[in-house]
PDB file of N, CA and C in Angstrom:
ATOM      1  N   UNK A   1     101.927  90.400-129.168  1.00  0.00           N
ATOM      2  CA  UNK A   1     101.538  89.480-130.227  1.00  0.00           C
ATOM      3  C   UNK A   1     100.220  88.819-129.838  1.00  0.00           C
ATOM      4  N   UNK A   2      99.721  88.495-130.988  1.00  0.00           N
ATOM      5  CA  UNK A   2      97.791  88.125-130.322  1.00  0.00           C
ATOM      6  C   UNK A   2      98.332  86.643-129.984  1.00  0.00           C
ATOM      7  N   UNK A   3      97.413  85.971-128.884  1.00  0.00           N
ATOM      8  CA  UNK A   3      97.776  84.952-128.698  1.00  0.00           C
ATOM      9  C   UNK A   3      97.801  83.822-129.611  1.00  0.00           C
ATOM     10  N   UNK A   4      96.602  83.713-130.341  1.00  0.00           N
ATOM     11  CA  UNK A   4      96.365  82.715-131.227  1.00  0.00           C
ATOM     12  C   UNK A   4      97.548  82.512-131.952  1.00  0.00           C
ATOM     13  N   UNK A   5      97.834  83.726-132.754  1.00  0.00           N
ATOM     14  CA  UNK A   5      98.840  84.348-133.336  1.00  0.00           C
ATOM     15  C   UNK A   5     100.637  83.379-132.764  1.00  0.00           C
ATOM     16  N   UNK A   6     100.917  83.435-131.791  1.00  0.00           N
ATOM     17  CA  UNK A   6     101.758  83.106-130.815  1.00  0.00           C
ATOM     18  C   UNK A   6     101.390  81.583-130.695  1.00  0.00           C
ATOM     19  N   UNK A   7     100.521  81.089-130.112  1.00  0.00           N
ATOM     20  CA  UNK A   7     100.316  79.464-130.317  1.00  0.00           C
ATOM     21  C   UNK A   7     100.355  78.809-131.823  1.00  0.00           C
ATOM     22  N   UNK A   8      99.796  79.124-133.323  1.00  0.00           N
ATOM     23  CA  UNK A   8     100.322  78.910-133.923  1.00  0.00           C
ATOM     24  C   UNK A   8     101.715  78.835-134.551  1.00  0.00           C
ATOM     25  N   UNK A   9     102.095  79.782-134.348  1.00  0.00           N
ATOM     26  CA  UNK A   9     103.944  80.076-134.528  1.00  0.00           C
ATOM     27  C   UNK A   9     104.547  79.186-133.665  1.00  0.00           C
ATOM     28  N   UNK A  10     104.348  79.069-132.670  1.00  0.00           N
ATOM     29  CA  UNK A  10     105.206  77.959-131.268  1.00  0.00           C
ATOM     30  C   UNK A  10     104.510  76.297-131.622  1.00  0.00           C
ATOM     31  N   UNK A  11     103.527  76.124-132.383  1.00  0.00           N
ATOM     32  CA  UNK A  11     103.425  74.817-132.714  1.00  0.00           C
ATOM     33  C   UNK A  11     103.898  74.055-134.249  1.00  0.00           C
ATOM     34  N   UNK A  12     104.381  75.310-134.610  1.00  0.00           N
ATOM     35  CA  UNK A  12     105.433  75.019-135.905  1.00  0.00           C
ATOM     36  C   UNK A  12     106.255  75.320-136.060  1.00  0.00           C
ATOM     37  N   UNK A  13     107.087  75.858-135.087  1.00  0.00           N
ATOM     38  CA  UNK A  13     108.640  75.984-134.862  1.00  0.00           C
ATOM     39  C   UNK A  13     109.336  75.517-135.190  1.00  0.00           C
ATOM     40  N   UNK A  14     108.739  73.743-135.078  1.00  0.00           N
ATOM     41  CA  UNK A  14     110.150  73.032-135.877  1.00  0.00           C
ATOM     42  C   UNK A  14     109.672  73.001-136.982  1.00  0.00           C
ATOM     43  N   UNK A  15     108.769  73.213-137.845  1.00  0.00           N
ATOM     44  CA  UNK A  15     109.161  73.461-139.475  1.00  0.00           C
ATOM     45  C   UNK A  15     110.169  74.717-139.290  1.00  0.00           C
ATOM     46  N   UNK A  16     110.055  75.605-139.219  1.00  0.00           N
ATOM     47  CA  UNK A  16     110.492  76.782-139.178  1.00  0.00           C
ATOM     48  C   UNK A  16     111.933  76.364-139.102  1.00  0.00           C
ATOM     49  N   UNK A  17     112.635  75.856-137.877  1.00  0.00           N
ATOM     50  CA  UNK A  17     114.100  75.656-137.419  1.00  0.00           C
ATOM     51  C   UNK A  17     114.522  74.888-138.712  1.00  0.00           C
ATOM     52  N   UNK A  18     113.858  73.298-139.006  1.00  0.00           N
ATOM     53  CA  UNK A  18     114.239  72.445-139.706  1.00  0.00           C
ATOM     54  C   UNK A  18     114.476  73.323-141.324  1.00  0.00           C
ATOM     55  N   UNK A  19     113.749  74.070-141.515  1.00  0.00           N
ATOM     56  CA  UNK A  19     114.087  75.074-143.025  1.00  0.00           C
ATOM     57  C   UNK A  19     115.325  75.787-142.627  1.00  0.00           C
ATOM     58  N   UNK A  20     115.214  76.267-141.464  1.00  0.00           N
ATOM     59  CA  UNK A  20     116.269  77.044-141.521  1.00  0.00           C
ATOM     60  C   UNK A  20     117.669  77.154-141.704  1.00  0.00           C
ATOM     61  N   UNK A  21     117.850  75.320-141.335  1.00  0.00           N
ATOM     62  CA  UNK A  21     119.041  74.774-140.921  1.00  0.00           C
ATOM     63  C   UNK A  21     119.832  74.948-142.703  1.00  0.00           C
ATOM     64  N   UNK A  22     119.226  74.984-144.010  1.00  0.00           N
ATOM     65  CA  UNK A  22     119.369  74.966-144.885  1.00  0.00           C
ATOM     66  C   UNK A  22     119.246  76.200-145.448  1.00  0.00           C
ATOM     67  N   UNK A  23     119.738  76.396-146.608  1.00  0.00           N
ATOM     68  CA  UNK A  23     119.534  77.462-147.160  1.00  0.00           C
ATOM     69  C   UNK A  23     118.759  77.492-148.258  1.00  0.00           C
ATOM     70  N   UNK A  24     118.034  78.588-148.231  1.00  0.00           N
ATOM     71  CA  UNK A  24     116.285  78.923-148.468  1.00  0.00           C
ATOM     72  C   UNK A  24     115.711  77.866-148.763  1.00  0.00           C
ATOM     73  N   UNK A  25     114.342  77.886-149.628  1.00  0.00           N
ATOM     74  CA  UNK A  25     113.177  76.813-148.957  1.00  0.00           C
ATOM     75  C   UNK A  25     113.367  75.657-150.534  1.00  0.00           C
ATOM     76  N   UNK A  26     114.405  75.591-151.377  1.00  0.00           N
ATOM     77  CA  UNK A  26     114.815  75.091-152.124  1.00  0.00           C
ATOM     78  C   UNK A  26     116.278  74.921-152.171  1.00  0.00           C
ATOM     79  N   UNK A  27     116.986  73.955-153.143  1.00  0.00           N
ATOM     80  CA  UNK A  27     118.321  73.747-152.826  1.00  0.00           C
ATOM     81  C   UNK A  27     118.820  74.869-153.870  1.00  0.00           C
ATOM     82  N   UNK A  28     120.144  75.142-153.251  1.00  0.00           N
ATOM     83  CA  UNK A  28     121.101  76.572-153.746  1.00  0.00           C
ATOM     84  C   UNK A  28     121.681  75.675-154.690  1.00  0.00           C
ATOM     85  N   UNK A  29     122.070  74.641-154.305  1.00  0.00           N
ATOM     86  CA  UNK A  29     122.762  73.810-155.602  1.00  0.00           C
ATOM     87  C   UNK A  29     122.220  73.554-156.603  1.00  0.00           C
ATOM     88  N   UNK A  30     120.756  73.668-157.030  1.00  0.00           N
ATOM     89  CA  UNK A  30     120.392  73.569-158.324  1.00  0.00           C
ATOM     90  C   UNK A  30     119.146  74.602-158.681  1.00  0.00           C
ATOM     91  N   UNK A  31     119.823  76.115-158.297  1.00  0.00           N
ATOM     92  CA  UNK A  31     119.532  77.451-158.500  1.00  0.00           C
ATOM     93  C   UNK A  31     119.982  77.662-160.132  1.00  0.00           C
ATOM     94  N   UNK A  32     118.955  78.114-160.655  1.00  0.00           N
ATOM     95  CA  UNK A  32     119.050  78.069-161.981  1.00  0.00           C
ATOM     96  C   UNK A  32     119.088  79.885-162.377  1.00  0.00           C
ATOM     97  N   UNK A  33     117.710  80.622-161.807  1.00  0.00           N
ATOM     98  CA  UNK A  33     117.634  81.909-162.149  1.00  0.00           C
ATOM     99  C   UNK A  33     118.373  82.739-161.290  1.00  0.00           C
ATOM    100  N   UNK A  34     118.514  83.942-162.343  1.00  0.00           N
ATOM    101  CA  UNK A  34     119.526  84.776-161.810  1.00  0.00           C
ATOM    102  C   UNK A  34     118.609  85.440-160.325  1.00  0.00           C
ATOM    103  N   UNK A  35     117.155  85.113-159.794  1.00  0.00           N
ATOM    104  CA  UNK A  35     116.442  85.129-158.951  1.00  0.00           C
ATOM    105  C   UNK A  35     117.463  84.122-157.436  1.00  0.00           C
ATOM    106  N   UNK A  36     117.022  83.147-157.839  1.00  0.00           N
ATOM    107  CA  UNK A  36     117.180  81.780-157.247  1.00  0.00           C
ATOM    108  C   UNK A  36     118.812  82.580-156.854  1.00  0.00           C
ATOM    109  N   UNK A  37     119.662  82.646-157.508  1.00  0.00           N
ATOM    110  CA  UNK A  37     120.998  82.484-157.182  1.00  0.00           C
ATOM    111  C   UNK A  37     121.205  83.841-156.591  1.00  0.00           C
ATOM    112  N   UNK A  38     120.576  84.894-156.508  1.00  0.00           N
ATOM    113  CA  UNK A  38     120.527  86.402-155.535  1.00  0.00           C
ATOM    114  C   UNK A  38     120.119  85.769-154.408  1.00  0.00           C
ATOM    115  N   UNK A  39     118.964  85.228-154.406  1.00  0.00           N
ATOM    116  CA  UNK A  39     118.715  84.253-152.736  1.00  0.00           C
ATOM    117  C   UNK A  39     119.791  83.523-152.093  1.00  0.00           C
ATOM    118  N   UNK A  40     120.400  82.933-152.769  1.00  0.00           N
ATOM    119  CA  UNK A  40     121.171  82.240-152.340  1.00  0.00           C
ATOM    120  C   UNK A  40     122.512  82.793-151.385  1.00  0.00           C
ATOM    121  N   UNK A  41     122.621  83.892-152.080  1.00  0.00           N
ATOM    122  CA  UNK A  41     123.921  84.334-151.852  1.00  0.00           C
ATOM    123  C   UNK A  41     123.757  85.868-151.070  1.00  0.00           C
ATOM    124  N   UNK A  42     122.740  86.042-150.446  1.00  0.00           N
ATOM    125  CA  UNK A  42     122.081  87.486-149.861  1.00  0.00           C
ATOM    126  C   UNK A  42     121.765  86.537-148.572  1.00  0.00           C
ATOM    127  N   UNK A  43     121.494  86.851-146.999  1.00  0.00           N
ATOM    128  CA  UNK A  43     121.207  86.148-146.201  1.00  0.00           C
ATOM    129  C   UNK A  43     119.813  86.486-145.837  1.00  0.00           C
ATOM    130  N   UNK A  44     119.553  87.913-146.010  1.00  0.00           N
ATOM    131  CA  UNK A  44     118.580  88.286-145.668  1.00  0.00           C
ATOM    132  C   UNK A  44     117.383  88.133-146.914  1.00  0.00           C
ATOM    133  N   UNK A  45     117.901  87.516-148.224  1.00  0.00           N
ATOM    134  CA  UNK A  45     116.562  87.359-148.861  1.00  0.00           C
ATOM    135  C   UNK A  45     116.420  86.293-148.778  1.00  0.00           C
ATOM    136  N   UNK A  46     117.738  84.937-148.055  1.00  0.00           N
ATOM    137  CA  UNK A  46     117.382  83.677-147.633  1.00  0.00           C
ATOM    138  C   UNK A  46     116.305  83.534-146.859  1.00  0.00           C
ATOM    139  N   UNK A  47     116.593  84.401-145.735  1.00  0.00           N
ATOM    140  CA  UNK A  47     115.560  84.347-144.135  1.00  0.00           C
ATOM    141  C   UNK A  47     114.416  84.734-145.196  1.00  0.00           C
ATOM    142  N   UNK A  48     114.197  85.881-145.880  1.00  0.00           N
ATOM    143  CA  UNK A  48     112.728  85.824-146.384  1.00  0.00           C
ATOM    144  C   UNK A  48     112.076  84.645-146.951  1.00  0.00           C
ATOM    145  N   UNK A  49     112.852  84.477-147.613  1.00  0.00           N
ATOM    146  CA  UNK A  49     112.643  83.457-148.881  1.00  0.00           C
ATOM    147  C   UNK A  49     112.189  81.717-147.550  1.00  0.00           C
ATOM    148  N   UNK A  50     112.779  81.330-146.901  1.00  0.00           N
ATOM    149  CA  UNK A  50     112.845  80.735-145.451  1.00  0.00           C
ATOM    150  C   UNK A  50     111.325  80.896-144.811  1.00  0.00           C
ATOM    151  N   UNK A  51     110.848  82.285-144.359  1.00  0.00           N
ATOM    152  CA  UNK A  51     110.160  82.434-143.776  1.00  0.00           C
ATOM    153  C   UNK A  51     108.961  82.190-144.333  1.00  0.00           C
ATOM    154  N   UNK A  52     109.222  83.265-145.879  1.00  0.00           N
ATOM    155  CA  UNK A  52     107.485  82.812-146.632  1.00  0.00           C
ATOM    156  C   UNK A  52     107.342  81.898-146.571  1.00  0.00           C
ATOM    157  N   UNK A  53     108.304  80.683-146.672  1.00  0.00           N
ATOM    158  CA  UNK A  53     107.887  79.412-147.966  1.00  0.00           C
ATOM    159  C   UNK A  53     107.168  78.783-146.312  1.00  0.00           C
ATOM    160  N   UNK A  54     107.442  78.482-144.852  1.00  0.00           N
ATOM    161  CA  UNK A  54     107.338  78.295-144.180  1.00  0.00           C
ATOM    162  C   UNK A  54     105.705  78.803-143.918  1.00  0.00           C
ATOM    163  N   UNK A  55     105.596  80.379-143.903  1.00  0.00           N
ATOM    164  CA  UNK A  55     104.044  80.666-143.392  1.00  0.00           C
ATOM    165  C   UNK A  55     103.071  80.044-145.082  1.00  0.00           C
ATOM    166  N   UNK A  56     103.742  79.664-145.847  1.00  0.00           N
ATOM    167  CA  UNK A  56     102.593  80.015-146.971  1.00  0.00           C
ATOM    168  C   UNK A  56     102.699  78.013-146.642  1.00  0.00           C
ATOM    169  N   UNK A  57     103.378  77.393-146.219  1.00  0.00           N
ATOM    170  CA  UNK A  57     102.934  76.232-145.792  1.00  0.00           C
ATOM    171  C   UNK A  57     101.857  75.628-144.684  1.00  0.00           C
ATOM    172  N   UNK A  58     101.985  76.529-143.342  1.00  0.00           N
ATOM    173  CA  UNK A  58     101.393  76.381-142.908  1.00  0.00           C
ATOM    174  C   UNK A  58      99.484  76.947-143.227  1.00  0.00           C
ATOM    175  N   UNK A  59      99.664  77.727-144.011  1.00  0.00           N
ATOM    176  CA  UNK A  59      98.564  78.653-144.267  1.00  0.00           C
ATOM    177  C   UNK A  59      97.727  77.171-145.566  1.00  0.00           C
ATOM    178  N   UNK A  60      98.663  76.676-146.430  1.00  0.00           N
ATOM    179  CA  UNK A  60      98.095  75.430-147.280  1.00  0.00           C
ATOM    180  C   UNK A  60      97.192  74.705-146.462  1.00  0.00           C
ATOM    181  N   UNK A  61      98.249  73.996-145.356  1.00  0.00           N
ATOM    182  CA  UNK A  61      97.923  73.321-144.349  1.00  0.00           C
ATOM    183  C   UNK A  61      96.490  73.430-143.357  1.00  0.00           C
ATOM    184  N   UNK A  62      95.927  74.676-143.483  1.00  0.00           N
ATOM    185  CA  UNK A  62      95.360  75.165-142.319  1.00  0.00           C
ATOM    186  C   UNK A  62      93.889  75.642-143.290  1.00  0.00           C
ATOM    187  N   UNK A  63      94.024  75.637-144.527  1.00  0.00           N
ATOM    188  CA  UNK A  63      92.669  76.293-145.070  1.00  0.00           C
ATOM    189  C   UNK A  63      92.370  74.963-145.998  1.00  0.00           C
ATOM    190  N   UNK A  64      90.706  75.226-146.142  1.00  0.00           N
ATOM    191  CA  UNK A  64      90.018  74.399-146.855  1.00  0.00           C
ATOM    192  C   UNK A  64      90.461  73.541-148.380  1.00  0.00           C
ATOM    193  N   UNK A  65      89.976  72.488-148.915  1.00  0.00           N
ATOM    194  CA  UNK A  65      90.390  72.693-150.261  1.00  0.00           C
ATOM    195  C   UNK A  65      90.624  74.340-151.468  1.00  0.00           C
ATOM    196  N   UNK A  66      89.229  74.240-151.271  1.00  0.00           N
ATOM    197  CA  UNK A  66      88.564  75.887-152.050  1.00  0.00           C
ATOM    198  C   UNK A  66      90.358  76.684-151.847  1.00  0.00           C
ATOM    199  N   UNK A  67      90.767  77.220-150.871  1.00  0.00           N
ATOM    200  CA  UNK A  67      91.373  78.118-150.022  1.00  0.00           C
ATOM    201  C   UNK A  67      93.010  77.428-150.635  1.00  0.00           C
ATOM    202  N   UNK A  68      92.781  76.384-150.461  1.00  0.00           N
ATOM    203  CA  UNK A  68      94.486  75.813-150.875  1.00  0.00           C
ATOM    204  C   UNK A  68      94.975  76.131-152.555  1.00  0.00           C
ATOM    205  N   UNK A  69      93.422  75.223-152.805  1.00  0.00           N
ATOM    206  CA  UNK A  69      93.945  76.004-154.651  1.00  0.00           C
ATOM    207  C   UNK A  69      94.043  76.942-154.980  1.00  0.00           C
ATOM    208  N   UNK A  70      92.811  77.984-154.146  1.00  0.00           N
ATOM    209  CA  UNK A  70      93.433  79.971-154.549  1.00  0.00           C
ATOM    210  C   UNK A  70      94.780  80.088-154.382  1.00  0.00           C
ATOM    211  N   UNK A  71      95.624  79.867-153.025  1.00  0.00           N
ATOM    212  CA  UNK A  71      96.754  79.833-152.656  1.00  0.00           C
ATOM    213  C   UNK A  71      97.762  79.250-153.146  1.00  0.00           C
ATOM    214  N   UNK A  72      97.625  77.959-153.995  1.00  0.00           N
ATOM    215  CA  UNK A  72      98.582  77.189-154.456  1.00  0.00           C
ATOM    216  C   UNK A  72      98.475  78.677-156.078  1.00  0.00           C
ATOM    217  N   UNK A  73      97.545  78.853-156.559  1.00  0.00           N
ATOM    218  CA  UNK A  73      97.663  80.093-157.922  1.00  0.00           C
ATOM    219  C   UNK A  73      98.066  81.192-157.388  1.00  0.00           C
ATOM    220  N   UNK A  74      97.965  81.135-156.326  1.00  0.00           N
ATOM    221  CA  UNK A  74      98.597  83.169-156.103  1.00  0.00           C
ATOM    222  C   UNK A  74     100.068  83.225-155.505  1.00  0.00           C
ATOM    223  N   UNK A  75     100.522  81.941-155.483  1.00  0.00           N
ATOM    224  CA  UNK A  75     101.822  81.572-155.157  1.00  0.00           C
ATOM    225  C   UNK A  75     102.389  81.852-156.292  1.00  0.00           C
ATOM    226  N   UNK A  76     101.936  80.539-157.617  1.00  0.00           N
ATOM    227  CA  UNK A  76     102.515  80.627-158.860  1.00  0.00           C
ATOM    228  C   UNK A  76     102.704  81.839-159.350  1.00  0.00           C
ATOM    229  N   UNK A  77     101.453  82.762-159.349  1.00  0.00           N
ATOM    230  CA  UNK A  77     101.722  84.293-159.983  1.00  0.00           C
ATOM    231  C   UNK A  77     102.742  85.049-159.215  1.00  0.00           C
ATOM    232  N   UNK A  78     102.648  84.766-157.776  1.00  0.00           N
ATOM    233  CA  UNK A  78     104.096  85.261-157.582  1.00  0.00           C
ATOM    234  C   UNK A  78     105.449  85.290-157.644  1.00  0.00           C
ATOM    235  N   UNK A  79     105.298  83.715-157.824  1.00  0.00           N
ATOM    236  CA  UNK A  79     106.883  83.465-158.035  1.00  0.00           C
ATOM    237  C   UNK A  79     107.207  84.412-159.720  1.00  0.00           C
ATOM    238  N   UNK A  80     106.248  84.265-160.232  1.00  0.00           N
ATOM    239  CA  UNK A  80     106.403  84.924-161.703  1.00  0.00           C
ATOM    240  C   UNK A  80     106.906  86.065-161.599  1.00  0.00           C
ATOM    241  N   UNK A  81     106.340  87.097-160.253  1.00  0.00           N
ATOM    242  CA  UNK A  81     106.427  87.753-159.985  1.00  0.00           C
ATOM    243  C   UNK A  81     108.017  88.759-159.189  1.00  0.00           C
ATOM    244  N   UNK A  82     108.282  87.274-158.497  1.00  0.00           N
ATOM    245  CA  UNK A  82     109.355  87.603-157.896  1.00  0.00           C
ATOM    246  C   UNK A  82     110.675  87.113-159.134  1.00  0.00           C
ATOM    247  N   UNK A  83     110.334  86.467-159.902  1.00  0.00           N
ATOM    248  CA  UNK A  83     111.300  86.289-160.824  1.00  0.00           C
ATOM    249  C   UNK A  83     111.561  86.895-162.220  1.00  0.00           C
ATOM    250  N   UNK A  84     110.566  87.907-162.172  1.00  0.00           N
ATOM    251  CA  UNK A  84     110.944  89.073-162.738  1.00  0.00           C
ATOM    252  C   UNK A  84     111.839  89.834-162.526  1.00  0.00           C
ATOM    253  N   UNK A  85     112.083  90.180-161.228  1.00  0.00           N
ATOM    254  CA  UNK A  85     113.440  90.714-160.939  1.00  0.00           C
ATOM    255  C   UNK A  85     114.457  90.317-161.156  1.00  0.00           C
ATOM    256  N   UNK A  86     114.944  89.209-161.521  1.00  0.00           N
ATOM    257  CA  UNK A  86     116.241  88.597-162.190  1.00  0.00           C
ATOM    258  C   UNK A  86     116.602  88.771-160.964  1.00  0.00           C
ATOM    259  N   UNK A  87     117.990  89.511-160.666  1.00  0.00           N
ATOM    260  CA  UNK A  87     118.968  89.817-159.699  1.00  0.00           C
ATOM    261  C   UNK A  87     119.241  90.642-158.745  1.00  0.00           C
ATOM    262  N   UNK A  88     118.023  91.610-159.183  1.00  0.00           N
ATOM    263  CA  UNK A  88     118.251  92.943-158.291  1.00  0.00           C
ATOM    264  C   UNK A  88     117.093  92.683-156.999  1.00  0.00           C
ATOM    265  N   UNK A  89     118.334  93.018-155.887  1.00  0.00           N
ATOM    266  CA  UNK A  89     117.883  92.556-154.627  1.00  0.00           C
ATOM    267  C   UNK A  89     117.027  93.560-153.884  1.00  0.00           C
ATOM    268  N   UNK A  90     116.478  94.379-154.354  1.00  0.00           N
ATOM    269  CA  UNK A  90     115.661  95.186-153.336  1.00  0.00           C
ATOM    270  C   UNK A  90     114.357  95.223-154.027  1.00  0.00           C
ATOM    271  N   UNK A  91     114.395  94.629-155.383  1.00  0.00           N
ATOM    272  CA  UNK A  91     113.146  93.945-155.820  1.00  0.00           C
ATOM    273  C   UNK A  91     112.747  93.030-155.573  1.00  0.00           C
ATOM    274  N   UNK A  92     113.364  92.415-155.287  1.00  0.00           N
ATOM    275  CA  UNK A  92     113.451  90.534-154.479  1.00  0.00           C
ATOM    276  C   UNK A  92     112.510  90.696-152.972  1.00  0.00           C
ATOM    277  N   UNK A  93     113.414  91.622-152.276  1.00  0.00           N
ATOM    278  CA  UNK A  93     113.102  92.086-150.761  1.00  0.00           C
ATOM    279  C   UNK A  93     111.410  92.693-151.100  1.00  0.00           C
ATOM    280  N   UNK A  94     111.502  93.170-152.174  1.00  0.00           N
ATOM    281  CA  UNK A  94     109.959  93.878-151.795  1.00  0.00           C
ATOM    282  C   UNK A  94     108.787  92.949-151.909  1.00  0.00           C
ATOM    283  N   UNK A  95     109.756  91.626-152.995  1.00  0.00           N
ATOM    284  CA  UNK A  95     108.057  90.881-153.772  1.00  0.00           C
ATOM    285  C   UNK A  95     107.960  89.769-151.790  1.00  0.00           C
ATOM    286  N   UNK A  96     108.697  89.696-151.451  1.00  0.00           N
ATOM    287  CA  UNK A  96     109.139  88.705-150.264  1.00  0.00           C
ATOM    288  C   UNK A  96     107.953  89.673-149.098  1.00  0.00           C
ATOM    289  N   UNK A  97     108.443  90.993-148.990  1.00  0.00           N
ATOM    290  CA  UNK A  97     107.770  91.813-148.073  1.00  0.00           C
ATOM    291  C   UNK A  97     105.988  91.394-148.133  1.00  0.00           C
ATOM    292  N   UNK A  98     105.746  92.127-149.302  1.00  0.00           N
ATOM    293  CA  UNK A  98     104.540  92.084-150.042  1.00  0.00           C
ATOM    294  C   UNK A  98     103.590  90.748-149.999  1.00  0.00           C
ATOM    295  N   UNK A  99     104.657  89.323-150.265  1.00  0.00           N
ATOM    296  CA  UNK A  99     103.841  88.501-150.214  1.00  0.00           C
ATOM    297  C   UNK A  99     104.043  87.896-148.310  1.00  0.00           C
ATOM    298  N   UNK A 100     104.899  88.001-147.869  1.00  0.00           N
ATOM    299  CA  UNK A 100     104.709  87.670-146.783  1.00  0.00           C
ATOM    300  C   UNK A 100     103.438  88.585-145.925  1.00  0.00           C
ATOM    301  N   UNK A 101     103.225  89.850-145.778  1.00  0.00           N
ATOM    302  CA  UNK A 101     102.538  90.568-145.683  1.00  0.00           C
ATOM    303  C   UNK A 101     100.644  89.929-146.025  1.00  0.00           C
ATOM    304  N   UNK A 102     100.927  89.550-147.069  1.00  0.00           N
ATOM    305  CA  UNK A 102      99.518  88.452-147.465  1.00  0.00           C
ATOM    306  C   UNK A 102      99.506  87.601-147.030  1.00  0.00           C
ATOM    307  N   UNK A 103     100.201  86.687-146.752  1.00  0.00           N
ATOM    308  CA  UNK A 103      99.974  85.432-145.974  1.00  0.00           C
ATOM    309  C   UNK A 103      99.971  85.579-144.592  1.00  0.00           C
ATOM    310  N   UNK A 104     100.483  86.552-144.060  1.00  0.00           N
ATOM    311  CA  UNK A 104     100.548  86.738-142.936  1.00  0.00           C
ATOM    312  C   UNK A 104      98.906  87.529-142.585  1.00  0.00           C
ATOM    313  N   UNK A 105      98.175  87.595-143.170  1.00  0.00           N
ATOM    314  CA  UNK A 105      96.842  88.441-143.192  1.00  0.00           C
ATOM    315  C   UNK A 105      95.586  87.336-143.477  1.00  0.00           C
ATOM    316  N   UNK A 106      96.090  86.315-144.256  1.00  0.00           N
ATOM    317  CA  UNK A 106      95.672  84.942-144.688  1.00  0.00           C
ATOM    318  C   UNK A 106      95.434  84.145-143.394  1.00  0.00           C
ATOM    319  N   UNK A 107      96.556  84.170-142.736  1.00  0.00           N
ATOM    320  CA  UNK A 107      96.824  83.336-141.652  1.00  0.00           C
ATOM    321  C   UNK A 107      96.189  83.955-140.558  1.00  0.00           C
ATOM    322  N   UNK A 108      96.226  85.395-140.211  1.00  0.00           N
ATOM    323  CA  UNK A 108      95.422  85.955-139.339  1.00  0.00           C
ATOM    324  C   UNK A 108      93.767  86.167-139.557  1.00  0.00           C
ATOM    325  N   UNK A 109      93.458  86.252-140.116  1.00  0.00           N
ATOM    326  CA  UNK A 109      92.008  86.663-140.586  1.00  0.00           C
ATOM    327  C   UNK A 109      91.027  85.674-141.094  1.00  0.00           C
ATOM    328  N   UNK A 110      91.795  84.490-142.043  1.00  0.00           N
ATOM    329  CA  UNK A 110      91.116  83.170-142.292  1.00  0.00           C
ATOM    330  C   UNK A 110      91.103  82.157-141.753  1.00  0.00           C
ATOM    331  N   UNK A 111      92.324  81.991-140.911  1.00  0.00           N
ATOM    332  CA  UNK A 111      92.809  80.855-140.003  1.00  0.00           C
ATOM    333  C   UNK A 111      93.034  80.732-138.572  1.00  0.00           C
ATOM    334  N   UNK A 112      93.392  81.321-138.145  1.00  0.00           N
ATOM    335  CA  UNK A 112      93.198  82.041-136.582  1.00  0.00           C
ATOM    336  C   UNK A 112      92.073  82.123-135.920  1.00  0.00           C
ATOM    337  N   UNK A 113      91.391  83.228-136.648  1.00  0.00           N
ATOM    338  CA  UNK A 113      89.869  83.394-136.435  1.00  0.00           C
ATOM    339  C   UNK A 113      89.504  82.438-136.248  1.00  0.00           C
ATOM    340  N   UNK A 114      89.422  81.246-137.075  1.00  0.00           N
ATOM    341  CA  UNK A 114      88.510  80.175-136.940  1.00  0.00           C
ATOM    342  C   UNK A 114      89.014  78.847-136.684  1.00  0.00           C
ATOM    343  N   UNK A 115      89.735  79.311-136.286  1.00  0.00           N
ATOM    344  CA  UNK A 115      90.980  77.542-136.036  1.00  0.00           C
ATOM    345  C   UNK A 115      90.613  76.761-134.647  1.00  0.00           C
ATOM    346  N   UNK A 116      90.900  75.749-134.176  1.00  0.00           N
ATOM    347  CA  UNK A 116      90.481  75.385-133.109  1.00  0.00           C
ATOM    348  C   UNK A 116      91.200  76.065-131.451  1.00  0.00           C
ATOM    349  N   UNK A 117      92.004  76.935-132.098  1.00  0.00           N
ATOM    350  CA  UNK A 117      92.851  77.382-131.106  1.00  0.00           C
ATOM    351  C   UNK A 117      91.998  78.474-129.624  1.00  0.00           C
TER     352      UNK A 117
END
């Protein structure tokens, strides 16, 4: 793992734990879409659902204004995105893959690079 890479992740751990302790990065109790309530009840689209909401926080956190508002809109289009799938879980798993995959490229390439680390 690149180091930078590794010192960021180990200095936000406890966001990471503190999400985790709950289930996914919103409450299950007032899951409305047939989206929301496949998360809920799948563990492994929790941990996704967990993990993005976690890197696409720190990634807010870590880039410019300019950079936060692209990110705060390419969130929205995704959730659109991921809630297209209604219920079916290996559509869920892919929009989760896909966007984690971007933020995780966000975080390496825009933030890393140039972070004080």
């Amino acid at each position: 793992m690149n180091k930078k890479l590794a010192m960021c992740l180990a200095l936000f751990s406890g966001i990471a734990f503190t999400q985790s302790l709950q289930a996914a990065s919103f409450s299950c109790d007032a899951a409305k879409t047939k989206t929301e309530k496949s998360i809920c009840k799948n563990r492994s689209l929790n941990d996704a659902d967990v993990k993005m909401a976690t890197t696409y926080q720190i990634v807010l956190h870590a880039l410019p204004m300019g950079g936060r508002d692209n990110q705060k809109d390419a969130q929205q289009q995704w959730l659109k995105k991921r809630n297209a799938c209604a219920a079916g879980v290996s559509c869920i798993a892919k929009a989760y893959q896909q966007r984690q995959k971007q933020l995780d490229t966000i975080l390496q390439d825009r933030v890393l690079s140039h972070g004080p680390f």
